[in-house]
C-alpha atoms as a PDB file:
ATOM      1  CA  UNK A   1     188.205 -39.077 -38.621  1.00  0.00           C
ATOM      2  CA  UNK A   2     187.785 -40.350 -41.861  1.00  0.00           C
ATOM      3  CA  UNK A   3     189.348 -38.099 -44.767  1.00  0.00           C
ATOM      4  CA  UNK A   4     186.293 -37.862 -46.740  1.00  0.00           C
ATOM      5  CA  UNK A   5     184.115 -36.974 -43.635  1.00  0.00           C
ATOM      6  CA  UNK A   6     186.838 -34.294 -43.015  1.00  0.00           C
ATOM      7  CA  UNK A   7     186.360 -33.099 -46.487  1.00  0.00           C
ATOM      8  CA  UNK A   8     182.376 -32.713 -46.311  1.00  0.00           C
ATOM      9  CA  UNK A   9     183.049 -30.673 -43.022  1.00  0.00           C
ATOM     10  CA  UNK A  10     185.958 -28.324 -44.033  1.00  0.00           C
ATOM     11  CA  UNK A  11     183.491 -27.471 -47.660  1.00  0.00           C
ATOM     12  CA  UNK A  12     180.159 -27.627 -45.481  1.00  0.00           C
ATOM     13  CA  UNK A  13     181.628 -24.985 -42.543  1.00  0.00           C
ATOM     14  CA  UNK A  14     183.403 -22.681 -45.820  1.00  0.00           C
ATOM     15  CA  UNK A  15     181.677 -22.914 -48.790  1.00  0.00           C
ATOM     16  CA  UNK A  16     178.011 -23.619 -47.307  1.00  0.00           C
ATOM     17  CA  UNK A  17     177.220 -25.661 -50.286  1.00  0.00           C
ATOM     18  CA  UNK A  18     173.456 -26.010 -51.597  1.00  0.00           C
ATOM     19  CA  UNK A  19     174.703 -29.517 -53.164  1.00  0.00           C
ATOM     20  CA  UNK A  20     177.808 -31.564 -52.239  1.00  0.00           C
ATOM     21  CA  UNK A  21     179.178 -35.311 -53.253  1.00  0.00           C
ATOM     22  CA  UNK A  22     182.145 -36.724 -51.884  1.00  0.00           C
ATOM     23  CA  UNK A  23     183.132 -39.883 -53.786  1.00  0.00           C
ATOM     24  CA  UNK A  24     185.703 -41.825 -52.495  1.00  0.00           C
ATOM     25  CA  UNK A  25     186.966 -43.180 -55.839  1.00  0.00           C
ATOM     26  CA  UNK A  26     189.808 -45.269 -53.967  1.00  0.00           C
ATOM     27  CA  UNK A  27     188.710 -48.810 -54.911  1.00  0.00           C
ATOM     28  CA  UNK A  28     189.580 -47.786 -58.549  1.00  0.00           C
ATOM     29  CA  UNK A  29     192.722 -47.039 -58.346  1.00  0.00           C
ATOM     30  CA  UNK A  30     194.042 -50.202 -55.622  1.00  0.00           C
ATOM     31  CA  UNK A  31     197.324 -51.360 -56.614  1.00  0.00           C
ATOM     32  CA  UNK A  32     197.760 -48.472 -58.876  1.00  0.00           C
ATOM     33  CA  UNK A  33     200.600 -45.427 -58.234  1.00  0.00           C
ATOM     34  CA  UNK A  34     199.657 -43.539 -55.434  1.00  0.00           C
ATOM     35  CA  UNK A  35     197.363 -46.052 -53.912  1.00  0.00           C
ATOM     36  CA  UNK A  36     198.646 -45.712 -50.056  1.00  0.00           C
ATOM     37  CA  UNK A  37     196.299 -48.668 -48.821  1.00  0.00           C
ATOM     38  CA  UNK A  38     194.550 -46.340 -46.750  1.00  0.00           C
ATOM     39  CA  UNK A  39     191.815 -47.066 -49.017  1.00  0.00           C
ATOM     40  CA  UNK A  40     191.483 -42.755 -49.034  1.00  0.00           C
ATOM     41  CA  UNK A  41     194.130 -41.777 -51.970  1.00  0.00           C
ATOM     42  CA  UNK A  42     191.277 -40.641 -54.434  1.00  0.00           C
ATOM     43  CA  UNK A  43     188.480 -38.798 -54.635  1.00  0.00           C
ATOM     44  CA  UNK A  44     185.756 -36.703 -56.248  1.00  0.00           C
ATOM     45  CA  UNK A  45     183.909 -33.709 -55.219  1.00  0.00           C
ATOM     46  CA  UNK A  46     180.796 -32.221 -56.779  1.00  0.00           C
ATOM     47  CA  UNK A  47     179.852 -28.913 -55.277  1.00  0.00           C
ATOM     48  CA  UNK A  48     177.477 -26.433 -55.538  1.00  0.00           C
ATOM     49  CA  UNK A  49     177.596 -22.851 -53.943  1.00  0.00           C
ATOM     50  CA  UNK A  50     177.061 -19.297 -54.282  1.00  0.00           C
ATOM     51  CA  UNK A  51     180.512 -19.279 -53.182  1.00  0.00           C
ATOM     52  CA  UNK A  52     181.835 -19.893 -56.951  1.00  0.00           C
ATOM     53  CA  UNK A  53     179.711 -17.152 -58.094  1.00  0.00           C
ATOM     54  CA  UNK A  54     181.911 -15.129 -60.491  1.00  0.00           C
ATOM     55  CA  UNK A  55     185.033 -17.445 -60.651  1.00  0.00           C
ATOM     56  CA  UNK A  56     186.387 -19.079 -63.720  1.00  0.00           C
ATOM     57  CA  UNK A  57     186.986 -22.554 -63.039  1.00  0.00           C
ATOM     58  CA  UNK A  58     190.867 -22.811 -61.986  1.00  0.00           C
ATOM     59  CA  UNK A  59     189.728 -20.026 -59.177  1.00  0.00           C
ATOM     60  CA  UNK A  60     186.782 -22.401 -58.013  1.00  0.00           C
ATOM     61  CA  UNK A  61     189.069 -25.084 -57.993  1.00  0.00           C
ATOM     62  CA  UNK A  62     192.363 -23.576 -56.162  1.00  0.00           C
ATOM     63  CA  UNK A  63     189.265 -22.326 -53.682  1.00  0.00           C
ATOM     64  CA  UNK A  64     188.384 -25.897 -52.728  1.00  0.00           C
ATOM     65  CA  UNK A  65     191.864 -26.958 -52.401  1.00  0.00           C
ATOM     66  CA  UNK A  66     192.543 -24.380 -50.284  1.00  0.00           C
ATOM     67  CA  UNK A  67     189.528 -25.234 -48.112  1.00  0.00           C
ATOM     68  CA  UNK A  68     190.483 -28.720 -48.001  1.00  0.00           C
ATOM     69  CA  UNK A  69     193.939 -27.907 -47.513  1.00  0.00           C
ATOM     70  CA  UNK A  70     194.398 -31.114 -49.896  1.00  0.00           C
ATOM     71  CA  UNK A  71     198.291 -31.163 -49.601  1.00  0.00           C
ATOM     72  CA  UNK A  72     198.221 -32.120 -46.042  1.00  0.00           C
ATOM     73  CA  UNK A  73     195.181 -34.156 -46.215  1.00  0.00           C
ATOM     74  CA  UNK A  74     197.953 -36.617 -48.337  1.00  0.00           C
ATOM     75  CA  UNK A  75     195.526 -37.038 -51.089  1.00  0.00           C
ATOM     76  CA  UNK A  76     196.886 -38.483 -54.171  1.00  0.00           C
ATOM     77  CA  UNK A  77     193.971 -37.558 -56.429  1.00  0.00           C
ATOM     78  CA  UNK A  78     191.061 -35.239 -56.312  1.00  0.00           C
ATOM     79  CA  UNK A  79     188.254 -34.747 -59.238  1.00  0.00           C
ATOM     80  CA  UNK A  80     186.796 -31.467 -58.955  1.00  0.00           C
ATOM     81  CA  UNK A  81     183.364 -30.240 -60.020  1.00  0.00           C
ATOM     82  CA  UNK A  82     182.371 -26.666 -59.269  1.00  0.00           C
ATOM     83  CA  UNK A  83     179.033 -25.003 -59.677  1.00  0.00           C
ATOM     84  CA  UNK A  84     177.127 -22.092 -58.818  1.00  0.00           C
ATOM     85  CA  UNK A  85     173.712 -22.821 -58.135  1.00  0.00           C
ATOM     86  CA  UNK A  86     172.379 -21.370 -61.676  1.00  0.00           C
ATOM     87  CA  UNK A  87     174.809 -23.631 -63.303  1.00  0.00           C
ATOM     88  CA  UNK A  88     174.115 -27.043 -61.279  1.00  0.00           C
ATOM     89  CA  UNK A  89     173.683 -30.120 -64.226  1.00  0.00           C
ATOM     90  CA  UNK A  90     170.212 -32.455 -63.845  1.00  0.00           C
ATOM     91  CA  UNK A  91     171.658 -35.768 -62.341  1.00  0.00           C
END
């Protein structure tokens, strides 16, 4: 299975988000340090969920790593953006 699939399933089945993007932000980085040529080194996650309801923002985001289990996913770089639902930005 693709990482970011597996992403969007591990936060979907946790977190039950109201809102979630997962940007694979690889193709910006090709050729770069910690490019594997997997073509899934780097990404970026906008979620929204009652789940971060409360936390300050290094608590929202050592919650989705830990959901993710990024470490063993072997992702070289993930972007992080964390919202309650009273707090989601207009796109």
């Amino acid at each position: 299975m693709e990482k970011s699939r597996l992403i969007e399933e591990k936060i979907r089945n946790v977190l039950a988000p109201v809102w979630l993007d997962v940007i694979n932000e690889s193709h910006l980085h090709k050729g770069h340090r910690g490019d594997d040529g997997s073509g899934e080194s780097h990404f970026k996650l906008i979620v929204v969920s009652s789940a971060f309801e409360g936390l300050g923002r290094i608590q929202r985001h050592k919650l989705v790593h830990k959901v993710i289990d990024s470490t063993s996913m072997n992702i070289h770089a993930l972007s992080i953006e964390a919202y309650s639902p009273e707090e989601k930005p207009s796109k």
